[in-house]
PDB file of N, CA and C in Angstrom:
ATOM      1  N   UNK A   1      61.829 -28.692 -79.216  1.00  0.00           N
ATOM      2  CA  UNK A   1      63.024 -28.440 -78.434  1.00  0.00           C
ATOM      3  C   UNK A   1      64.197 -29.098 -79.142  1.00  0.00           C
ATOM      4  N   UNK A   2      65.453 -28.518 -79.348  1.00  0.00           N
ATOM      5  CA  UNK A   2      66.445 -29.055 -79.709  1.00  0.00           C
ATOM      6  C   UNK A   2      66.978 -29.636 -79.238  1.00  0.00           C
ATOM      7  N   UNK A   3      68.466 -30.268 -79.742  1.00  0.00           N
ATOM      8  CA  UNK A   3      69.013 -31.508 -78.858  1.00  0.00           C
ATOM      9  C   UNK A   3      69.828 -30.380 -77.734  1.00  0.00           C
ATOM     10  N   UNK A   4      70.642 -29.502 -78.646  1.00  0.00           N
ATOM     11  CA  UNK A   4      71.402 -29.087 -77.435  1.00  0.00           C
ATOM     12  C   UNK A   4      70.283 -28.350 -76.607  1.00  0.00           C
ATOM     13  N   UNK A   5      69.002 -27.921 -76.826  1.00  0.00           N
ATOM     14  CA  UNK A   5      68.044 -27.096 -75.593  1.00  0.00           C
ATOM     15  C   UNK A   5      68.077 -27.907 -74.805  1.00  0.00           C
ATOM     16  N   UNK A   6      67.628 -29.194 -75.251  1.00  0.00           N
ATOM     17  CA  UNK A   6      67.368 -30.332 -73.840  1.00  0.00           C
ATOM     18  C   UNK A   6      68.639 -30.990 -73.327  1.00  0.00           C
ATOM     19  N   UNK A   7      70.089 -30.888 -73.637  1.00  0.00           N
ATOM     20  CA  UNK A   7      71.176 -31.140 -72.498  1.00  0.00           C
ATOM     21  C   UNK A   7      71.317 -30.068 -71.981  1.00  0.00           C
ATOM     22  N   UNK A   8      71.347 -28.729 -72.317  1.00  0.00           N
ATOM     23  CA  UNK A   8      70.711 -27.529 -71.298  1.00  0.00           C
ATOM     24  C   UNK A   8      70.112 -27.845 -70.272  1.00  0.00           C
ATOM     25  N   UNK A   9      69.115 -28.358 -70.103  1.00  0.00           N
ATOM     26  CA  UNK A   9      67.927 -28.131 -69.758  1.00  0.00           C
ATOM     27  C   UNK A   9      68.643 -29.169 -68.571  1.00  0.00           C
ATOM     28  N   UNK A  10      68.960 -30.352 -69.302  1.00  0.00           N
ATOM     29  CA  UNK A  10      69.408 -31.105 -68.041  1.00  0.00           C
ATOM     30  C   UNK A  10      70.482 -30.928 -67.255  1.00  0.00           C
ATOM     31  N   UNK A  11      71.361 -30.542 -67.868  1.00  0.00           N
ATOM     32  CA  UNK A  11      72.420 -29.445 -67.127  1.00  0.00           C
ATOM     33  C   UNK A  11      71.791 -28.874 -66.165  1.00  0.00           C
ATOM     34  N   UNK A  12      70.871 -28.205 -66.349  1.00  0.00           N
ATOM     35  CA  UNK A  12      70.435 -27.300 -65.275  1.00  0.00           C
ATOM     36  C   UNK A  12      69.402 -27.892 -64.220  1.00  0.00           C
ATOM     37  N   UNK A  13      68.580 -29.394 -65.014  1.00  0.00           N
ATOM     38  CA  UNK A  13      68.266 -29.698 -63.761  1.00  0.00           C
ATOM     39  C   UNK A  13      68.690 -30.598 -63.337  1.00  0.00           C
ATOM     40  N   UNK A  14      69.385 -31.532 -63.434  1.00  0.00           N
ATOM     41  CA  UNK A  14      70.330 -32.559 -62.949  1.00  0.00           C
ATOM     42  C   UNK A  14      70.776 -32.165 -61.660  1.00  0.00           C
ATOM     43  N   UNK A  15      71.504 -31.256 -61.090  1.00  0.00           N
ATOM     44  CA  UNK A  15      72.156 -31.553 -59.560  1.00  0.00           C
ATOM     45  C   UNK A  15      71.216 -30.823 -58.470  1.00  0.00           C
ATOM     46  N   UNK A  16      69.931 -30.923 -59.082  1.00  0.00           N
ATOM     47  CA  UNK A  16      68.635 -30.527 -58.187  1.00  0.00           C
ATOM     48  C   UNK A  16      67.893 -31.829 -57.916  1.00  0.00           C
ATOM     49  N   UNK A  17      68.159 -32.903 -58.650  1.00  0.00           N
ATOM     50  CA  UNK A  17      67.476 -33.707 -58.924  1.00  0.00           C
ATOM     51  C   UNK A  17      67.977 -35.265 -58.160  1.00  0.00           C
ATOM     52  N   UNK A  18      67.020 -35.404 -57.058  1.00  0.00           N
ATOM     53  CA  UNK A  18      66.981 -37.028 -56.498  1.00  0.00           C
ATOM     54  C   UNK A  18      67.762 -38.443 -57.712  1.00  0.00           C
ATOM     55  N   UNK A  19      68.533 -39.105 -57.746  1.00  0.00           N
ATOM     56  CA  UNK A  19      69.078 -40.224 -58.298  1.00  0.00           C
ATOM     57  C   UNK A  19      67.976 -41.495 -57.905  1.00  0.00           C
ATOM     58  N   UNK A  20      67.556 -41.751 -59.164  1.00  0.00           N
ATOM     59  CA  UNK A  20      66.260 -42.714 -59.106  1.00  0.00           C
ATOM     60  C   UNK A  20      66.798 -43.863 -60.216  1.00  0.00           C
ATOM     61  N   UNK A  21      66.083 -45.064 -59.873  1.00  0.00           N
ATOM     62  CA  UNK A  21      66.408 -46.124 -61.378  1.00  0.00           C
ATOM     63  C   UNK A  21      66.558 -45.483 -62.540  1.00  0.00           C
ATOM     64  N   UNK A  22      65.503 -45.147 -62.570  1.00  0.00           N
ATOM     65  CA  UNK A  22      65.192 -44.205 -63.684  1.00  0.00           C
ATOM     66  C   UNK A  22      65.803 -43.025 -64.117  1.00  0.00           C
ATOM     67  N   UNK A  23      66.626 -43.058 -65.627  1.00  0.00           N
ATOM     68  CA  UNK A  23      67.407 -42.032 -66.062  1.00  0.00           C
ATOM     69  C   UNK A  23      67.059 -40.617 -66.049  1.00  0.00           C
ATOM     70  N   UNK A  24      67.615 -39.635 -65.869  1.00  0.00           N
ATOM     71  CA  UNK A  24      67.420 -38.392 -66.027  1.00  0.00           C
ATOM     72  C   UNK A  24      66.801 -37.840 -67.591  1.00  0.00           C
ATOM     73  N   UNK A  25      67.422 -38.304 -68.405  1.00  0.00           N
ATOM     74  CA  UNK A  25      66.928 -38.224 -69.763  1.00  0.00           C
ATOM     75  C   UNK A  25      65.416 -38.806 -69.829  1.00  0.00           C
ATOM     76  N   UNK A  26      65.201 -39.726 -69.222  1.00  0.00           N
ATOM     77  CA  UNK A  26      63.755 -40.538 -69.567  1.00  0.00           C
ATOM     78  C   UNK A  26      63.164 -39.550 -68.627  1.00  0.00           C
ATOM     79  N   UNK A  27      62.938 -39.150 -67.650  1.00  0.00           N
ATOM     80  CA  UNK A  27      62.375 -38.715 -66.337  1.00  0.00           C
ATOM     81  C   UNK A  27      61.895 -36.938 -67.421  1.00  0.00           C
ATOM     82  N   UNK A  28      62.747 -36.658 -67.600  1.00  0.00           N
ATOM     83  CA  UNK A  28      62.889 -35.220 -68.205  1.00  0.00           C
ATOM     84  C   UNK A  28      62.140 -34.899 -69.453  1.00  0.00           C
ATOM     85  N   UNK A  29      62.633 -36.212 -70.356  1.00  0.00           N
ATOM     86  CA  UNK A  29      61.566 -36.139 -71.676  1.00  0.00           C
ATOM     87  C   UNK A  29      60.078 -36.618 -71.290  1.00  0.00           C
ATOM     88  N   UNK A  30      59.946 -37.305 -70.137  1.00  0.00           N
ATOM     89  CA  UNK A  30      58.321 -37.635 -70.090  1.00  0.00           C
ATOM     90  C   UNK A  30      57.822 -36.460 -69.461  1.00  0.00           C
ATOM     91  N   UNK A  31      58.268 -35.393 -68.643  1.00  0.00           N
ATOM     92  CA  UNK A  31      57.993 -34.125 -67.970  1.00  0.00           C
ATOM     93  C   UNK A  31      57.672 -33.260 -68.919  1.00  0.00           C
ATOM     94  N   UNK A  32      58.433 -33.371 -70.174  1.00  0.00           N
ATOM     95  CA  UNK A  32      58.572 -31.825 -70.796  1.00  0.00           C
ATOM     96  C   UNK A  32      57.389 -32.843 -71.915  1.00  0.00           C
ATOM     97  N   UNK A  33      57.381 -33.465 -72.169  1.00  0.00           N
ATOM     98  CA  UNK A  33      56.697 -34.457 -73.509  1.00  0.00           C
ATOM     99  C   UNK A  33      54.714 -34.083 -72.463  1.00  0.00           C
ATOM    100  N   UNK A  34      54.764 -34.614 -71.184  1.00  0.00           N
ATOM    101  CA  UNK A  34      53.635 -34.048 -70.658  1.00  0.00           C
ATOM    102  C   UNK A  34      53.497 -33.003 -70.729  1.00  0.00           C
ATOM    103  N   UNK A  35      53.923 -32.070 -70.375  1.00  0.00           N
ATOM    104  CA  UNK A  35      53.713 -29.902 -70.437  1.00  0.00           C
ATOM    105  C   UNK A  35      53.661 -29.491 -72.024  1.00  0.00           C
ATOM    106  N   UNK A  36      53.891 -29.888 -72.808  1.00  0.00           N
ATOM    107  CA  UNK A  36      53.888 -30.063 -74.204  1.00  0.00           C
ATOM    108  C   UNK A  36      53.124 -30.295 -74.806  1.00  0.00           C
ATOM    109  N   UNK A  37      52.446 -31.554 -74.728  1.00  0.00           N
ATOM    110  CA  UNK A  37      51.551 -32.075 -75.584  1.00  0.00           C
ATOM    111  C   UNK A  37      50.086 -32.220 -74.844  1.00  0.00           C
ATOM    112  N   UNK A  38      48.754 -32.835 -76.277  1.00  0.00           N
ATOM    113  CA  UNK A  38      47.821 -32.672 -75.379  1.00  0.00           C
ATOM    114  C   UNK A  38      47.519 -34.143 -75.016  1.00  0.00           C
ATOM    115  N   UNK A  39      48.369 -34.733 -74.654  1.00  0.00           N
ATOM    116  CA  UNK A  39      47.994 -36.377 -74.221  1.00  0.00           C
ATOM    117  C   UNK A  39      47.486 -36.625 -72.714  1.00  0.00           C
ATOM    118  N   UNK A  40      46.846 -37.930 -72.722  1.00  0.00           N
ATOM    119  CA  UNK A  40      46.513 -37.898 -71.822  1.00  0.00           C
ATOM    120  C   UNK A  40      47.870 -38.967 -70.420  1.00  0.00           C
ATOM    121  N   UNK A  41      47.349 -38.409 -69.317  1.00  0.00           N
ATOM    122  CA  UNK A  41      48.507 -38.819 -68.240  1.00  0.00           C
ATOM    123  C   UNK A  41      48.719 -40.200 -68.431  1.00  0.00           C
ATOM    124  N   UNK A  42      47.884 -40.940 -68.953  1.00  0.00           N
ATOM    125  CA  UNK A  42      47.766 -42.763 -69.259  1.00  0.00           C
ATOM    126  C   UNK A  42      49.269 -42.965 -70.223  1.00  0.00           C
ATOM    127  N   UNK A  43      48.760 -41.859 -71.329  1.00  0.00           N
ATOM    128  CA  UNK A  43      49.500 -42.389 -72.742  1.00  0.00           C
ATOM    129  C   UNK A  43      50.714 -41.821 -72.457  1.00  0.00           C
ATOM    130  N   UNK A  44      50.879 -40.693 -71.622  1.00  0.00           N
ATOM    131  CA  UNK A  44      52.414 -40.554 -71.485  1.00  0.00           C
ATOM    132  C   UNK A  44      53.078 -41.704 -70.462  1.00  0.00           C
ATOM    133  N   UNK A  45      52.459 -41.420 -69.328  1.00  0.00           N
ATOM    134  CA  UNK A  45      53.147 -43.043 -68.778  1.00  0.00           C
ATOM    135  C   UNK A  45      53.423 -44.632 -70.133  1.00  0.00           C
ATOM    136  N   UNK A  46      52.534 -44.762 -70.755  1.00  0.00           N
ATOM    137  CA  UNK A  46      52.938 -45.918 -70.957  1.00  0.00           C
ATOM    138  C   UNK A  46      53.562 -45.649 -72.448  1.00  0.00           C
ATOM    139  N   UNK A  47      53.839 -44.548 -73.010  1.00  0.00           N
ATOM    140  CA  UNK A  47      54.877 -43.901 -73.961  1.00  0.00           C
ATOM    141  C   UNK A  47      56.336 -44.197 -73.432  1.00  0.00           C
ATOM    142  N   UNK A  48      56.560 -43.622 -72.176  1.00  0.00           N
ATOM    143  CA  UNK A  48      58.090 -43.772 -71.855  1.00  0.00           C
ATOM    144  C   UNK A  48      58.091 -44.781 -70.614  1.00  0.00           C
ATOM    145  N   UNK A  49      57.017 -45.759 -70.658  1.00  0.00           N
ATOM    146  CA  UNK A  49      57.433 -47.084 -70.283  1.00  0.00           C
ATOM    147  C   UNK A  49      57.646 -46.858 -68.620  1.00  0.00           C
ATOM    148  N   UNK A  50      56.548 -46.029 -68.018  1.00  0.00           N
ATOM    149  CA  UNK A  50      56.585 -45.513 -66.807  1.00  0.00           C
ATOM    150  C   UNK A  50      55.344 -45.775 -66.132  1.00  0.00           C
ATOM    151  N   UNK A  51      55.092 -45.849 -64.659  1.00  0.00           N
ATOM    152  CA  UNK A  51      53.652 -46.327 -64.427  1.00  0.00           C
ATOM    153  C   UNK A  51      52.866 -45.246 -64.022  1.00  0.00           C
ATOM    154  N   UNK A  52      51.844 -44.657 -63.673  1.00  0.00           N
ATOM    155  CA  UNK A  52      50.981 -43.496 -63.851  1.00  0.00           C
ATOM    156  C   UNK A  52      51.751 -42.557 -62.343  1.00  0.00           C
ATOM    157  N   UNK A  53      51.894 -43.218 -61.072  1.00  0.00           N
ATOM    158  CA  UNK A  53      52.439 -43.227 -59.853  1.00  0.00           C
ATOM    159  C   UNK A  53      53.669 -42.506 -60.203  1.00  0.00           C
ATOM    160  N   UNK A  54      54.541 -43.475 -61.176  1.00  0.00           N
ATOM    161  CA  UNK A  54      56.061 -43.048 -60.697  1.00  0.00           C
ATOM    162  C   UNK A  54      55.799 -41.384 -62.330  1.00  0.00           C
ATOM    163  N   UNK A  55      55.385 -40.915 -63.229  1.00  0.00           N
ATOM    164  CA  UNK A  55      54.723 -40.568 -63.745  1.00  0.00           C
ATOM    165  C   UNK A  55      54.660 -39.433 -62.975  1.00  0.00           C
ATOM    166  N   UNK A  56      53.441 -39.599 -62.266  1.00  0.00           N
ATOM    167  CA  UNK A  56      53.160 -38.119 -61.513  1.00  0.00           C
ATOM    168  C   UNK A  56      54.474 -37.483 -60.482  1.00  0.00           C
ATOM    169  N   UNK A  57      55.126 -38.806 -59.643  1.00  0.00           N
ATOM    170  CA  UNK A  57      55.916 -38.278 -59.007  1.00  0.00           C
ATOM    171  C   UNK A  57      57.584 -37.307 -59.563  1.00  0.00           C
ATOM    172  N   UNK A  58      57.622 -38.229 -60.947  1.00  0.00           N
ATOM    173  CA  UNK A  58      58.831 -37.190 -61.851  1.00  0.00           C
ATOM    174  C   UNK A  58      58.319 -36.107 -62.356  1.00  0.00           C
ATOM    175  N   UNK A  59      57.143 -35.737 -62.650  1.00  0.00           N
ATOM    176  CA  UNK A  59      55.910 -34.709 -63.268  1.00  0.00           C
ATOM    177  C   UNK A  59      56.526 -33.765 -62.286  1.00  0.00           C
ATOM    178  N   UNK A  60      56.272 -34.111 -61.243  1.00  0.00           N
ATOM    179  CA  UNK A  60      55.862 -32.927 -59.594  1.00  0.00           C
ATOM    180  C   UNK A  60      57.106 -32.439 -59.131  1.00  0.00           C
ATOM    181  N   UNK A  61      58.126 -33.419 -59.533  1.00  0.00           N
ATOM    182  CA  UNK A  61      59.608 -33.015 -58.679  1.00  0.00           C
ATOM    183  C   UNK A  61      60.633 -32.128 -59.992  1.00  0.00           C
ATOM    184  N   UNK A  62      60.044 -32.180 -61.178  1.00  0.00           N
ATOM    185  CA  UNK A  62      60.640 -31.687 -62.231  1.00  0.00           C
ATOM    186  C   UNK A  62      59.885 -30.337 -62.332  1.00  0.00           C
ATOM    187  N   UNK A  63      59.116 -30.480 -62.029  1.00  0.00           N
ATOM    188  CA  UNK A  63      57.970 -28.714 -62.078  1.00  0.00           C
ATOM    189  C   UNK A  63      58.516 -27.839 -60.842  1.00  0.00           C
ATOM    190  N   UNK A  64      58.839 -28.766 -59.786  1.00  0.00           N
ATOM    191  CA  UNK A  64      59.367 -28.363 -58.486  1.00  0.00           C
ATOM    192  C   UNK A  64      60.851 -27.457 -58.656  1.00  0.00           C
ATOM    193  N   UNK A  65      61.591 -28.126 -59.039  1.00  0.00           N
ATOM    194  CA  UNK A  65      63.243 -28.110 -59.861  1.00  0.00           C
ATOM    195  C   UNK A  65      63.090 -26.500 -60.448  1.00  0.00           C
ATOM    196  N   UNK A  66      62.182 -27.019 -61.965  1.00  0.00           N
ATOM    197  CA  UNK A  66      62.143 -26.074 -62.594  1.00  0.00           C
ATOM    198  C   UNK A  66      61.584 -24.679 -61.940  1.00  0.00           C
ATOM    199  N   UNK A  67      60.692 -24.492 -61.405  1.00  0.00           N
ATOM    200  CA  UNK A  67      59.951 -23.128 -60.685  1.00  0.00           C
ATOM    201  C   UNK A  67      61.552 -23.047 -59.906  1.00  0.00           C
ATOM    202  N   UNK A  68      61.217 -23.671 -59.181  1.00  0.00           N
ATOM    203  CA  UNK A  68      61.751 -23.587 -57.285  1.00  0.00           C
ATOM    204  C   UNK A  68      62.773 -22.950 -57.293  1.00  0.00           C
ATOM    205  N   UNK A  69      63.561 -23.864 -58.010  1.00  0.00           N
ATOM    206  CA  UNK A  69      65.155 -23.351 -57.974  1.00  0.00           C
ATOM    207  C   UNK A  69      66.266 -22.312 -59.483  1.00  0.00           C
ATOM    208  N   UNK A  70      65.038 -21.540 -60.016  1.00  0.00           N
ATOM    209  CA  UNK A  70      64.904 -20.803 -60.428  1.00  0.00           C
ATOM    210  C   UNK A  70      65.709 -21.461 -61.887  1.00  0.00           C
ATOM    211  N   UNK A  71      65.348 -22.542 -62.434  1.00  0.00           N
ATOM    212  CA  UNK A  71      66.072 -23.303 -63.753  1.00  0.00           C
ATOM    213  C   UNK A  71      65.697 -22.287 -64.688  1.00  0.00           C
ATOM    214  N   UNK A  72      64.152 -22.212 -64.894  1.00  0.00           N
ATOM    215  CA  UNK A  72      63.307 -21.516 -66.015  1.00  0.00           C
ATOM    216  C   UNK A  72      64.410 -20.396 -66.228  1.00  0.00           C
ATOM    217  N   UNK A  73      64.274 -19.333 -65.709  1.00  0.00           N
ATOM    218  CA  UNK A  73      64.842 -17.845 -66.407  1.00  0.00           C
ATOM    219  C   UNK A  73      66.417 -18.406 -66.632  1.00  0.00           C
ATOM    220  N   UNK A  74      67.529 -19.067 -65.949  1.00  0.00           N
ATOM    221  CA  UNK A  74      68.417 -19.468 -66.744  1.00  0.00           C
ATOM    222  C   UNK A  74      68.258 -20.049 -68.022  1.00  0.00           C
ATOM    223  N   UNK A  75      67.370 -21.103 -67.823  1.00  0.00           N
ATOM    224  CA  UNK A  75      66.969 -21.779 -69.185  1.00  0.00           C
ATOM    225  C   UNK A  75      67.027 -20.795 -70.705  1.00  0.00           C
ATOM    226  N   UNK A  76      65.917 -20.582 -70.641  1.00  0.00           N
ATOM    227  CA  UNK A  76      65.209 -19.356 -71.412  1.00  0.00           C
ATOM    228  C   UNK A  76      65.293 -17.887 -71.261  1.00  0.00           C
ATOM    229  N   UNK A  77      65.499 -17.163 -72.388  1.00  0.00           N
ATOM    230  CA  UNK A  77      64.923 -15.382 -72.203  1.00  0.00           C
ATOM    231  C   UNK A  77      63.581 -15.382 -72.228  1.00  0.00           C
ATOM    232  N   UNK A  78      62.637 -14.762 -71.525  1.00  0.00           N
ATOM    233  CA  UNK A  78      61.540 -14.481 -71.637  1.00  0.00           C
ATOM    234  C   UNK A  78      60.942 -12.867 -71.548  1.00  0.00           C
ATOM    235  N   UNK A  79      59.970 -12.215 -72.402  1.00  0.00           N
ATOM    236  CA  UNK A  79      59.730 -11.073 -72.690  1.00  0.00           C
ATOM    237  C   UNK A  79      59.399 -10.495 -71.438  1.00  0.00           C
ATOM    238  N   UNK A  80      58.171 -11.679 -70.999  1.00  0.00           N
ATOM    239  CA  UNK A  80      57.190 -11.145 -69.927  1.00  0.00           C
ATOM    240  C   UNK A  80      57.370 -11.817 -68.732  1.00  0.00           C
ATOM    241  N   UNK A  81      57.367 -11.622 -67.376  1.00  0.00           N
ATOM    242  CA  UNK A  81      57.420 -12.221 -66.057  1.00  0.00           C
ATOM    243  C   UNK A  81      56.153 -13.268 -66.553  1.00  0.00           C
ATOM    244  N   UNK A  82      54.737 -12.843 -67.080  1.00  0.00           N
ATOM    245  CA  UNK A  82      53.665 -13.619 -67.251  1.00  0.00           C
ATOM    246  C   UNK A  82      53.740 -15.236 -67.351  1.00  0.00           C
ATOM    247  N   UNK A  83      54.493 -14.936 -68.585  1.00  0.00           N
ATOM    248  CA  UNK A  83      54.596 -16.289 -69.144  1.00  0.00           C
ATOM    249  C   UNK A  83      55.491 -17.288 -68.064  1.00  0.00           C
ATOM    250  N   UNK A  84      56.655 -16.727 -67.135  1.00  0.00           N
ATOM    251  CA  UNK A  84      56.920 -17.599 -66.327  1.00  0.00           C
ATOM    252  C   UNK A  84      55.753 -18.487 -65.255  1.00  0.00           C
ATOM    253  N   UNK A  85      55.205 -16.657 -65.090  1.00  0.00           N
ATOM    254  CA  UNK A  85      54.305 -16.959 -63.953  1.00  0.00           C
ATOM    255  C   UNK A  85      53.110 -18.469 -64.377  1.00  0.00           C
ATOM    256  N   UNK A  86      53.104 -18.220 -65.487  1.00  0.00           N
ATOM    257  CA  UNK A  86      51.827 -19.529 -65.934  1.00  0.00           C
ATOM    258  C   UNK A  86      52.203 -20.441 -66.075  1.00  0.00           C
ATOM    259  N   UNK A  87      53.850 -20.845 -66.340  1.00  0.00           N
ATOM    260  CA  UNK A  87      54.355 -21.956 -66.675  1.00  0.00           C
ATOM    261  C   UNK A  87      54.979 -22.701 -65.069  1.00  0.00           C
ATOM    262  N   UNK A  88      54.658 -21.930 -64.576  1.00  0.00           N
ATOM    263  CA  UNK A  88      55.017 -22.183 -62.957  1.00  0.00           C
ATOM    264  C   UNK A  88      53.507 -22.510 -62.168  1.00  0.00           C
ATOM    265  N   UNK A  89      52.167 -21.881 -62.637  1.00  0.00           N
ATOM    266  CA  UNK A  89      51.103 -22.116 -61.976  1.00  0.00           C
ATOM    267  C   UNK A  89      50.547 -23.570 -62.935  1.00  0.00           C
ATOM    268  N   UNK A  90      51.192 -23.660 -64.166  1.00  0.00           N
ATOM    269  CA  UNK A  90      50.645 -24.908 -64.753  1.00  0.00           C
ATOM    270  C   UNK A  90      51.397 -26.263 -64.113  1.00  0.00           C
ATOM    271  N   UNK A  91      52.621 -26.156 -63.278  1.00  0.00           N
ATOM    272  CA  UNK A  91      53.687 -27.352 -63.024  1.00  0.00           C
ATOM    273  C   UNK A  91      53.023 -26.800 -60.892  1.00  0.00           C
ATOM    274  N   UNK A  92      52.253 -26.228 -60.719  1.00  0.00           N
ATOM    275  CA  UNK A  92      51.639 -26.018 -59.361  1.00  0.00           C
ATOM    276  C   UNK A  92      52.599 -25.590 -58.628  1.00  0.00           C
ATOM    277  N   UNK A  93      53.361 -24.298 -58.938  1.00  0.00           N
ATOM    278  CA  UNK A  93      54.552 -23.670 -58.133  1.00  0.00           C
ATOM    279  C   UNK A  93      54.194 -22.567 -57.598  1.00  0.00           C
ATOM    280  N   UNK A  94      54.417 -21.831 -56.834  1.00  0.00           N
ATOM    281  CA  UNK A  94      54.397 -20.346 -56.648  1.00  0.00           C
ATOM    282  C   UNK A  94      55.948 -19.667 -56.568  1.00  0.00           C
ATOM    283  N   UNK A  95      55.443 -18.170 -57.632  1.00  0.00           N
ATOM    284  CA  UNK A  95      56.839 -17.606 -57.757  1.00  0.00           C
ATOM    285  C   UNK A  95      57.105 -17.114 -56.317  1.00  0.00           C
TER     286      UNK A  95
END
C-alpha cells in the first residue's frame, strides 16, 4: 500500500471512527498489517505495541467502518462484487 493509499484510506475512515488513546494511524496500520499478512494475532499486537484485547477490538471496529459504511468501494475500483464480498466475510461483515 502506498503512502498516499493509506491517508486515503484514513480519510475515509477517520470520521467513522470512535477517538481512542490510541492514534488512528497506529489503529489502522495494525488492521490492515493483520488482513495482510500471515502473522499471528500475538505478533501483530506486540509489533505495534498493542495488547491482544485492545488488538481485536481496533481489528473489529475497522472491518466494521470498512464493510458497514461502505469505505471499501470508495476506497478502491474493484472488477468483481466477489472480491468485496470476501473481504467483508474475512473482517465478519455482511453486505
Amino acid at each position: 500500500m502506498s503512502r498516499s493509499s493509506f491517508q486515503k484510506l484514513l480519510e475515509l475512515v477517520g470520521p467513522h471512527t470512535v477517538v481512542r488513546t490510541i492514534s488512528l494511524e497506529r489503529r489502522v496500520l495494525a488492521s490492515v498489517w493483520f488482513l495482510g499478512n500471515p502473522e499471528t494475532f500475538r505478533s501483530v499486537a506486540d509489533r505495534f505495541g498493542l495488547s491482544k484485547g485492545s488488538l481485536h477490538y481496533y481489528l473489529q471496529n475497522f472491518c466494521r467502518v470498512l464493510c458497514g459504511e461502505c469505505v471499501l468501494p470508495n476506497l478502491i475500483e474493484l472488477n468483481r462484487l466477489a472480491t468485496v464480498e470476501r473481504l467483508c466475510i474475512n473482517c465478519g461483515a455482511v453486505l
